[in-house]
Protein backbone atom coordinates (compact mmCIF):
# COMPACT_ATOMS: atom_id res chain seq x y z
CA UNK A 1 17.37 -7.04 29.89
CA UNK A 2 15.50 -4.24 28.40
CA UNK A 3 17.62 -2.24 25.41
CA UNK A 4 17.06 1.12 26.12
CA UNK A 5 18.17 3.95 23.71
CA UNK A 6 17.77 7.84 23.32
CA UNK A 7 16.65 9.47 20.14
CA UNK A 8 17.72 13.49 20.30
CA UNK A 9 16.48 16.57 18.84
CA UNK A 10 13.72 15.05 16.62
CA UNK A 11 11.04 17.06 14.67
CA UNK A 12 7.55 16.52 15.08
CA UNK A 13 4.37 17.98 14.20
CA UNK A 14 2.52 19.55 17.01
CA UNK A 15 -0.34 21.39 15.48
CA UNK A 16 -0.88 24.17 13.38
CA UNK A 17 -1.82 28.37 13.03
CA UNK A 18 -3.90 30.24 11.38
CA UNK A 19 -1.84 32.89 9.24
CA UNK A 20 -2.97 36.81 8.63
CA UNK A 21 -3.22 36.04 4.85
CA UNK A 22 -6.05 33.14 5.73
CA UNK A 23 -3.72 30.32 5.13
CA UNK A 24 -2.75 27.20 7.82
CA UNK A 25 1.33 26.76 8.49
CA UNK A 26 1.83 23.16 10.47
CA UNK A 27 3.52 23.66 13.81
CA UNK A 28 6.99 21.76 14.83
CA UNK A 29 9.13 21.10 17.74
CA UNK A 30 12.31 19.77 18.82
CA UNK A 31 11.53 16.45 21.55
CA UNK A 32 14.02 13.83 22.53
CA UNK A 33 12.64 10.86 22.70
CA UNK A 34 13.20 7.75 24.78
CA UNK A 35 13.05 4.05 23.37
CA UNK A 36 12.47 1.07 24.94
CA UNK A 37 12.49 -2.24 23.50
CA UNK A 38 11.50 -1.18 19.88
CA UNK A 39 9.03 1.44 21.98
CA UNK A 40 8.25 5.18 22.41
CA UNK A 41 8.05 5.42 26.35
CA UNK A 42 9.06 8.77 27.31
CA UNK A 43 8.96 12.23 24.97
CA UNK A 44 11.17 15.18 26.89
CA UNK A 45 10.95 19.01 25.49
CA UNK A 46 14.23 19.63 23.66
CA UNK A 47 15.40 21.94 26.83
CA UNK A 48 15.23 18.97 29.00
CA UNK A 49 18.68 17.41 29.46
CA UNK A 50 18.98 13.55 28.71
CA UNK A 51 19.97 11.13 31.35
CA UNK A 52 23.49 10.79 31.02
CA UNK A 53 25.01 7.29 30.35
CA UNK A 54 22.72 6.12 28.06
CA UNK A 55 23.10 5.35 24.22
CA UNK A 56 21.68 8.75 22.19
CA UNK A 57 21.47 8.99 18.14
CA UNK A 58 21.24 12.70 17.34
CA UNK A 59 18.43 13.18 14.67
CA UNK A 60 19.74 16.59 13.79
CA UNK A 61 15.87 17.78 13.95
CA UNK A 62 15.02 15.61 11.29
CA UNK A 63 11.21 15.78 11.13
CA UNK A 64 9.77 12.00 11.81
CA UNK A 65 6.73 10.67 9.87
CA UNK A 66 5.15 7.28 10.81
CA UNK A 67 6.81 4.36 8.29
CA UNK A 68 4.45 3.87 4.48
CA UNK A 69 2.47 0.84 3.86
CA UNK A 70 2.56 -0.20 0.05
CA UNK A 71 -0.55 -1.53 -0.45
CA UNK A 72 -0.76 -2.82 -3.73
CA UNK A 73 2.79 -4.82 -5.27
CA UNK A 74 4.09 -7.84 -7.56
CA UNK A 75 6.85 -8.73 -5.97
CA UNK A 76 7.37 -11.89 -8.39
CA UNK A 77 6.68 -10.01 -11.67
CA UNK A 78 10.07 -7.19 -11.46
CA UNK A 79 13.07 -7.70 -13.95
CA UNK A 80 15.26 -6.06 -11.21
CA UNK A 81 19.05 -7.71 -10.75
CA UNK A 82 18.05 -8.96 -14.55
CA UNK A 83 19.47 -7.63 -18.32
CA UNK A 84 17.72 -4.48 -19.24
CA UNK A 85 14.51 -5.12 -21.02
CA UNK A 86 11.83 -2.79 -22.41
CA UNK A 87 8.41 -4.01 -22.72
CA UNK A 88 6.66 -5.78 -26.13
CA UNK A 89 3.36 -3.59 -27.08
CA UNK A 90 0.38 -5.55 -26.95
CA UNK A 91 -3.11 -4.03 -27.77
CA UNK A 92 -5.09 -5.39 -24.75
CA UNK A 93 -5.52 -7.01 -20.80
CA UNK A 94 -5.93 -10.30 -22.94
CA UNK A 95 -2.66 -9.99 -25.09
CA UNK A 96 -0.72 -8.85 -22.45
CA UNK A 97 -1.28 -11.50 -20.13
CA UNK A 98 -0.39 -14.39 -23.05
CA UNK A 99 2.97 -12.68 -23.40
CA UNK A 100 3.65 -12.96 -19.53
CA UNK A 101 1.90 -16.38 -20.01
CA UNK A 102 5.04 -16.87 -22.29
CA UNK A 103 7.95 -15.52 -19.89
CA UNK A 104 6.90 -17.09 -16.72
CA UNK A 105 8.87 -20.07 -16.68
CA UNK A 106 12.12 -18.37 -17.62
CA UNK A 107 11.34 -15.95 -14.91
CA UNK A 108 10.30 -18.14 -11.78
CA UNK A 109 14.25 -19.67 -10.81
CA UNK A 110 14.98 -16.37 -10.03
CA UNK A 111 12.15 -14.87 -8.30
CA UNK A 112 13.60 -14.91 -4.96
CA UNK A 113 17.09 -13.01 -6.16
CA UNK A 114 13.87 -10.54 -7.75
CA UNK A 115 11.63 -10.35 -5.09
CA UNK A 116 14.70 -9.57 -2.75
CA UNK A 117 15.86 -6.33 -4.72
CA UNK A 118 12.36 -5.25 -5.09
CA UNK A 119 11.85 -5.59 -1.18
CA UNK A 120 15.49 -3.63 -0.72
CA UNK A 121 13.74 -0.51 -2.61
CA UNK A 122 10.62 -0.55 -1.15
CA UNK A 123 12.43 -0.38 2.35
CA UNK A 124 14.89 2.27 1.29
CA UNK A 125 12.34 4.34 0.44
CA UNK A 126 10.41 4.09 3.71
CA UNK A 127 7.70 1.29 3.50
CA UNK A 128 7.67 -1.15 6.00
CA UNK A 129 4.57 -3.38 5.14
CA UNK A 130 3.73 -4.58 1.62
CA UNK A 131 0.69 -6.41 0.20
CA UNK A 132 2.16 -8.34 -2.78
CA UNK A 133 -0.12 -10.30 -5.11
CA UNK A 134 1.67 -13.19 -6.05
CA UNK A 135 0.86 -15.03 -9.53
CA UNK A 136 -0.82 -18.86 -8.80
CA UNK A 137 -1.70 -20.16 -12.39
CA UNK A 138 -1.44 -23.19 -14.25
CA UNK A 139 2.36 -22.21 -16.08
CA UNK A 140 4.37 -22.03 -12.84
CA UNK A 141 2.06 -23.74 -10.01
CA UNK A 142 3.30 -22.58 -6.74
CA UNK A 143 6.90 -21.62 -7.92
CA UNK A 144 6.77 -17.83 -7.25
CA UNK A 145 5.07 -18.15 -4.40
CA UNK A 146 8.26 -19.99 -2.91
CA UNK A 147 10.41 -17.49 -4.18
CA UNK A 148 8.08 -14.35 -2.23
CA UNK A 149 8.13 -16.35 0.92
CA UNK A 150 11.48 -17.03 0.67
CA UNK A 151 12.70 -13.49 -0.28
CA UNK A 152 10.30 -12.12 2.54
CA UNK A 153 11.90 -14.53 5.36
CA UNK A 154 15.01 -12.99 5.06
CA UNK A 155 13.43 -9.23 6.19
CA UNK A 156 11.50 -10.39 9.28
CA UNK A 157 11.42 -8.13 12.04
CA UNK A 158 11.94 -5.47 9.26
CA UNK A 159 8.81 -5.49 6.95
CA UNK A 160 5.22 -7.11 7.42
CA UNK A 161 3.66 -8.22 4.31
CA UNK A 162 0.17 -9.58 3.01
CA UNK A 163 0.87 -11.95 0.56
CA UNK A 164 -2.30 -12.89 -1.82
CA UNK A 165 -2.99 -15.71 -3.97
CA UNK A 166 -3.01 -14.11 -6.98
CA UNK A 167 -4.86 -16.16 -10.20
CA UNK A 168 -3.28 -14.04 -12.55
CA UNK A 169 -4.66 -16.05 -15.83
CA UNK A 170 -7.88 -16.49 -14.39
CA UNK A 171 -9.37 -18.17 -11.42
CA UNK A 172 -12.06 -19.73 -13.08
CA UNK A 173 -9.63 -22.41 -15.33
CA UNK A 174 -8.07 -25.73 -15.43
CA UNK A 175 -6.92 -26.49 -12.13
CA UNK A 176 -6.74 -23.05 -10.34
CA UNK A 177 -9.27 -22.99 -8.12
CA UNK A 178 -7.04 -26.35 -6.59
CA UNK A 179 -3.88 -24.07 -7.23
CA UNK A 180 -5.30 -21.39 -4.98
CA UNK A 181 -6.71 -23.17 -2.05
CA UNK A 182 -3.04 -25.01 -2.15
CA UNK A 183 -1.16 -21.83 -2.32
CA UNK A 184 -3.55 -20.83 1.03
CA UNK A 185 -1.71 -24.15 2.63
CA UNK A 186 1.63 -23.08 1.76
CA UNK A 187 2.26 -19.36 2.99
CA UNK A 188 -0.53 -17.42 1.04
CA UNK A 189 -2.16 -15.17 3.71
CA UNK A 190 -4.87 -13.46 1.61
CA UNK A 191 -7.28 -14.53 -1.47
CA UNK A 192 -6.75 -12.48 -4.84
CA UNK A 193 -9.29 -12.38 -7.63
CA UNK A 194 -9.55 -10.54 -11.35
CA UNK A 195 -11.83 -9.21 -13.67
CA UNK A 196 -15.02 -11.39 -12.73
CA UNK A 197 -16.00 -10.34 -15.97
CA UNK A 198 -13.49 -9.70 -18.45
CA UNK A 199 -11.13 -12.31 -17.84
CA UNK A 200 -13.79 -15.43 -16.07
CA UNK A 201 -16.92 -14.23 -18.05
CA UNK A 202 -18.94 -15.11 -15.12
CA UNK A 203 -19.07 -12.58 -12.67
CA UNK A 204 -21.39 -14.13 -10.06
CA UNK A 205 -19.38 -17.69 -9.97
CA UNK A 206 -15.93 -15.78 -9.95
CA UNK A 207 -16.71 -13.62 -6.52
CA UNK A 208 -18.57 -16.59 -4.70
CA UNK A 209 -15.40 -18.82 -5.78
CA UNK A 210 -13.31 -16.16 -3.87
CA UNK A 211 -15.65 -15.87 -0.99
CA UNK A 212 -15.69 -19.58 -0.53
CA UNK A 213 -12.06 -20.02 -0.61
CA UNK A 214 -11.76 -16.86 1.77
CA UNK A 215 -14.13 -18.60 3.96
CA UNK A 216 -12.23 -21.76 3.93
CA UNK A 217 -9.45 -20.39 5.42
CA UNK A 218 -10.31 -17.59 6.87
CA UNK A 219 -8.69 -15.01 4.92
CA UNK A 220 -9.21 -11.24 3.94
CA UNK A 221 -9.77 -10.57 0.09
CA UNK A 222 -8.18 -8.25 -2.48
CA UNK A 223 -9.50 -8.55 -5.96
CA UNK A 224 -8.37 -6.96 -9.15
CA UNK A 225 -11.11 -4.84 -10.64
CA UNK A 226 -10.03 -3.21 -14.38
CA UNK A 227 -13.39 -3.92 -15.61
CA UNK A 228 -15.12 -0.09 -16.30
CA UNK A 229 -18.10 0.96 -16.62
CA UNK A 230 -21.48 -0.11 -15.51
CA UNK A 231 -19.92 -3.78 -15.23
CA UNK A 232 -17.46 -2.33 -13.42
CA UNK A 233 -20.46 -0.91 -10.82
CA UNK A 234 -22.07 -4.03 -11.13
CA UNK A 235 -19.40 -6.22 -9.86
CA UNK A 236 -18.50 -4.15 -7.23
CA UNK A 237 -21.95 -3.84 -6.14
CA UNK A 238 -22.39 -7.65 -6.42
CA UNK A 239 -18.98 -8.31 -4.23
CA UNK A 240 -20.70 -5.63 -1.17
CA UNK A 241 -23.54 -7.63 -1.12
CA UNK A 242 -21.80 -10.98 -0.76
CA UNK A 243 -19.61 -9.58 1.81
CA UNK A 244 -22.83 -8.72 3.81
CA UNK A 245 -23.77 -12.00 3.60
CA UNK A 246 -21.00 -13.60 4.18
CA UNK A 247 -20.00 -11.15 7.64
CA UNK A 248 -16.70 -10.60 5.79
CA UNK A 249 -17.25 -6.91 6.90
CA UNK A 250 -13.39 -4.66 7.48
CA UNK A 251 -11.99 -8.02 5.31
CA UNK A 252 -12.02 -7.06 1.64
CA UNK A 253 -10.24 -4.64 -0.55
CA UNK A 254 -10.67 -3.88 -4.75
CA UNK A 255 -7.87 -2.83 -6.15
CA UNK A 256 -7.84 -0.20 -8.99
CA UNK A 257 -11.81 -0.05 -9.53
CA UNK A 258 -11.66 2.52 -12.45
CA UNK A 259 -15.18 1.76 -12.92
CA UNK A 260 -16.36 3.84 -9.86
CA UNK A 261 -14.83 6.73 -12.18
CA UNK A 262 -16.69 6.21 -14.77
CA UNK A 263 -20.26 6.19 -12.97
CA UNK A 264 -22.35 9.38 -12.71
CA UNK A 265 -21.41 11.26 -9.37
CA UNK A 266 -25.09 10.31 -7.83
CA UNK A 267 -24.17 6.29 -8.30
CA UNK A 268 -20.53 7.19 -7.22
CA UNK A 269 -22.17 8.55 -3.71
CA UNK A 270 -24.54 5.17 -3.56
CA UNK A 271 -21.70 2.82 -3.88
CA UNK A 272 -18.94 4.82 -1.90
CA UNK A 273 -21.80 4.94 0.87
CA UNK A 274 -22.26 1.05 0.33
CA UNK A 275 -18.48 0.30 0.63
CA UNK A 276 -18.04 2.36 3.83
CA UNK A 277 -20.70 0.22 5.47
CA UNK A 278 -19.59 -3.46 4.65
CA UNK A 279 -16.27 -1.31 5.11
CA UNK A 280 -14.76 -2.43 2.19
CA UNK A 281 -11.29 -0.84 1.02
CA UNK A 282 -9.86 0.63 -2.36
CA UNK A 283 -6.74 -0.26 -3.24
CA UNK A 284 -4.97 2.69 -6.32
CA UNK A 285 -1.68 3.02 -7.66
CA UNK A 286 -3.11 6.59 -9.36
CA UNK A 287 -1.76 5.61 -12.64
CA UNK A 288 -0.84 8.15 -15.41
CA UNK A 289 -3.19 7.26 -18.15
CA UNK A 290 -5.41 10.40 -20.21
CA UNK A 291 -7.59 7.81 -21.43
CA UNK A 292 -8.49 6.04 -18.41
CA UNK A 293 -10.27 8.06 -15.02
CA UNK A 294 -9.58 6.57 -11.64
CA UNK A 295 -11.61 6.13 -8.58
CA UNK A 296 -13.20 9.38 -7.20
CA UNK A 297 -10.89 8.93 -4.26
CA UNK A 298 -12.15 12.50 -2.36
CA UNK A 299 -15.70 11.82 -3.00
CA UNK A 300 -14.91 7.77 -1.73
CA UNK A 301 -12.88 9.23 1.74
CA UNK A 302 -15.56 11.94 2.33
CA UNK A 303 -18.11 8.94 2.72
CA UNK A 304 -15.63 7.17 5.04
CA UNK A 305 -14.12 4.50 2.36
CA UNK A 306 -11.18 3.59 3.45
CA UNK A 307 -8.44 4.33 0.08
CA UNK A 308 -4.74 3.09 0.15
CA UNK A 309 -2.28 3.67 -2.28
CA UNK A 310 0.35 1.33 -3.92
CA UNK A 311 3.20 1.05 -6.53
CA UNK A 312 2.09 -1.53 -8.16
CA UNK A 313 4.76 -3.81 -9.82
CA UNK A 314 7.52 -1.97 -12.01
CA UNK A 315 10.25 -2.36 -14.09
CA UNK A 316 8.07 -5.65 -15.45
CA UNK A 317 6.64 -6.92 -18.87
CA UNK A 318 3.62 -4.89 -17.91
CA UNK A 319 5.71 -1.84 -17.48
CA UNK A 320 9.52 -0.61 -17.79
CA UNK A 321 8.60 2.55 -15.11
CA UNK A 322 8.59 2.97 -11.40
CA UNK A 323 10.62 3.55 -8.48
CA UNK A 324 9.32 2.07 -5.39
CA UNK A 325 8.35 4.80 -3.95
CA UNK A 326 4.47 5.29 -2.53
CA UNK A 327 5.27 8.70 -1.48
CA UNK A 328 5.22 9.76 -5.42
CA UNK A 329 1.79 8.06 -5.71
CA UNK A 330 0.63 10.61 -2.84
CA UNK A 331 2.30 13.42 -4.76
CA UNK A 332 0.79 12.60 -8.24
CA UNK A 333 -2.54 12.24 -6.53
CA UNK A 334 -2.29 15.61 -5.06
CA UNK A 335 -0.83 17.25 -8.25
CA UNK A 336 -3.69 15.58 -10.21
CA UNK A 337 -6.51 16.95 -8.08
CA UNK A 338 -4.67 20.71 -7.31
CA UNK A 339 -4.33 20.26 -3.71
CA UNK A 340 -1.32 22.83 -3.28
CA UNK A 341 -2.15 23.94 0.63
CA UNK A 342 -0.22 22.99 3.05
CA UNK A 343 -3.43 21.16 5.62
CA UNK A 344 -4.56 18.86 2.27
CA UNK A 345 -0.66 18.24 1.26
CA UNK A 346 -0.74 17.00 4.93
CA UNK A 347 -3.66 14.96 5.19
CA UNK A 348 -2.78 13.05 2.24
CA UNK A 349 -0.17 11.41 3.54
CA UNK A 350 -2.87 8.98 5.48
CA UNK A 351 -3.06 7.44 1.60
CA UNK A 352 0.34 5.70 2.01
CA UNK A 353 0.92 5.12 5.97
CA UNK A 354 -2.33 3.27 6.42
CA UNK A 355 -4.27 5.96 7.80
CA UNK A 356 -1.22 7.33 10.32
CA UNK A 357 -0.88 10.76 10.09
CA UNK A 358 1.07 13.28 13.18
CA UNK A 359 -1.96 15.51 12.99
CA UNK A 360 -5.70 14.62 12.59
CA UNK A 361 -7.96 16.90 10.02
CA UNK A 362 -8.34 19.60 12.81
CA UNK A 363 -4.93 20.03 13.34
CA UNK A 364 -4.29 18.18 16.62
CA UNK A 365 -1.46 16.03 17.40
CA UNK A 366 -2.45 12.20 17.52
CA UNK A 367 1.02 10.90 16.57
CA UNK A 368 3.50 9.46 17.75
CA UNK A 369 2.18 8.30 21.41
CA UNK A 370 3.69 6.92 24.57
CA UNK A 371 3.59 2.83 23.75
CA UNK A 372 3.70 3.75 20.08
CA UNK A 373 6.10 1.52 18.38
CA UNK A 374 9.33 3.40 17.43
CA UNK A 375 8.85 3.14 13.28
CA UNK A 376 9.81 6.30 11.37
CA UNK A 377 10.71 7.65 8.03
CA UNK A 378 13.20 11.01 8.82
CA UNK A 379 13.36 13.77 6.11
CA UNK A 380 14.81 17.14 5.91
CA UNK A 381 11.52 18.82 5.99
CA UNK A 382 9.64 21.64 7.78
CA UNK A 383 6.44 19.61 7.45
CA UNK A 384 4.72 16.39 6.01
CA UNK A 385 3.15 18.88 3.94
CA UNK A 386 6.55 19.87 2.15
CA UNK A 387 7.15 15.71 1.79
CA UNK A 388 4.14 14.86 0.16
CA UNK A 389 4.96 18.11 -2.44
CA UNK A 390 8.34 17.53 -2.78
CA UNK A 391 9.46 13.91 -2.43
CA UNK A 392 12.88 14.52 -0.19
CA UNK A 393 15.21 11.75 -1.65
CA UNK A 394 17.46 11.74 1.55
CA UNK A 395 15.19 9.63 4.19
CA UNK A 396 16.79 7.47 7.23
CA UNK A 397 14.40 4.69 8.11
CA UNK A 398 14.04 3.23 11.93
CA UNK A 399 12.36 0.42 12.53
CA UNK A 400 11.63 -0.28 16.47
CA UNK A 401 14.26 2.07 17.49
CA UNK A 402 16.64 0.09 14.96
CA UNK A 403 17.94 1.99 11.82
CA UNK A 404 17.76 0.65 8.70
């Protein structure tokens, strides 16, 4: 039997206006809408009366936005449920990764009880998919790995996730490469790789490493990329071609590439313009940082790059900050760069809802549609514009026509 519900007097974004003064306001109304096994399959004007007999949840013209995507996690690294601890200064990538070298047995029996908490805040705060990077290195084998999957199994039917092979300490050492193609046996979904140069010294063996292991089991890629600078450019120019090659084309992401911000603008065009066409993403968590520049992330979605945003882990030996929430990575963007009207407040919320957005760049409404499924964040909010600016803290989150 089908489960059929009602959802009443629900905000959404219909298009927008043109005001005297020259600026855009977004346009609203008040639908009910009809749900249908976890499904959007009928949208009535507010005027129009309900059928009567049937379950309704008022909304209380709450404005729905399509459900965040947090693109770029460590589920296995967070101290949450632990003792408060602060982090230990280090002075580089290299020092900092032989201190969580140190800590990764006494962390990996509780990973799972972690992971779980970590999972809890993401969904309170409105993401329903996460793309976790999950450590596989010699110290702890496979161990956090169990503890993701395990955490993860017990939120099926409530959040998606990528989960990626992750060779924290190197992939290009002792017996990781065997590590990682095990890890791809038991639950890994995607291959992770980081700093071909700075941490394997050997950028060319590094990426075809990952592209052979992708290939092996027919996985999509996501690799770490701190390394600035021209080697930076160069690895990222090396990984486009092999994706060419290999057909691995809408399959890859790199994930923080600060090196395409520190390229002249002309080479930031070539490469942006190389990345759209083997259609390869960019994964940021826009971190605060006056000495470091991030990706040109305007320039890189004007030439069709496709750009997600993500929290990255928090609350970790890398970092005693963070909330969990992708919708401040949206706002610091747009704070960053001075977007302060309401039509680029709006369209940046494509950054953290993989792409989804209730009106397109012209102002037309593309979302939600008949068939759509019924997945929303609600805020009290006149417009996704005043979310992204403001950051409501009061959200309800439905997941196919099931709140959370």
């Amino acid at each position: 039997m089908s489960k059929i519900k009602w959802l009443s007097n629900v905000k959404l974004e219909t298009g927008e206006k043109l005001l005297e003064n020259g600026t855009v306001e977004t346009e609203t109304a008040i639908f009910h809408l009809k749900i249908e096994n976890g499904k959007i399959v009928e949208q009535l004007d507010v005027k129009e009366p309900i059928p009567a007999g049937q379950e309704v949840i008022n909304m209380k013209q709450k404005l729905a936005l399509p459900t965040f995507k947090e693109m770029h996690n460590h589920l296995d690294k967070t101290y949450m449920t632990l003792d408060w601890k602060a982090c230990t200064p280090v002075a580089n990538l290299k020092e900092r990764l032989t201190f969580e070298a140190a800590e990764l047995t006494l962390l990996s029996d509780t990973t799972q009880q972690r992971a779980t908490k970590m999972i809890e805040t993401l969904l309170e705060n409105g993401s329903t998919h996460i793309r976790t990077h999950v450590n596989i290195d010699p110290y702890i084998g496979l161990k956090n790995l169990e503890g993701v999957i395990a955490a993860l199994d017990n939120f099926k039917g409530k959040v998606t996730a990528d989960i990626i092979a992750f060779p924290q300490h190197g992939l290009l050492r002792e017996s990781v490469p065997t590590l990682m193609r095990e890890a791809m046996r038991s639950g890994a979904t995607m291959v992770g790789g980081l700093d071909p140069a700075g941490i394997d010294n050997a950028i060319e063996k590094s990426l075809y490493e990952i592209m052979d292991i992708a290939n092996e089991f027919n996985a999509d890629v996501d690799i770490h990329l701190h390394d600035g600078g021209f080697v930076g450019y160069y690895t990222t120019d090396k990984w486009i071609d092999i994706v060419k090659d290999a057909k691995y084309q809408g399959r890859s992401a790199l994930s923080h590439s600060f090196c395409l911000g520190d390229i002249p603008v002309a080479q930031q065009k070539l490469v942006a313009s190389r990345l759209a066409e083997e259609d390869v993403a960019i994964m940021s968590t826009i971190p605060i940082n006056l000495g470091r520049v991030i990706p040109p992330i305007d320039l890189l979605d004007d030439h069709g790059v496709k750009v997600h945003f993500g929290c990255d882990g928090f609350y970790d030996s890398w970092s005693p900050y963070g909330t969990g929430d992708v919708l401040e990575k949206a706002s610091r963007f747009c704070e960053l760069t001075r977007k302060i009207d309401e039509k680029s407040l709006r369209n940046s919320l494509k950054w953290v809802t993989g792409g989804i957005v209730p009106l397109n760049a012209d102002g037309h409404k593309v979302w939600p549609n008949i068939q759509d499924e019924a997945s929303f964040v609600f805020f009290e909010a006149a417009s996704s514009a005043e979310v992204i600016a403001r950051k409501p803290s009061d959200r309800l989150v439905m997941i196919h026509g099931e709140l959370v």
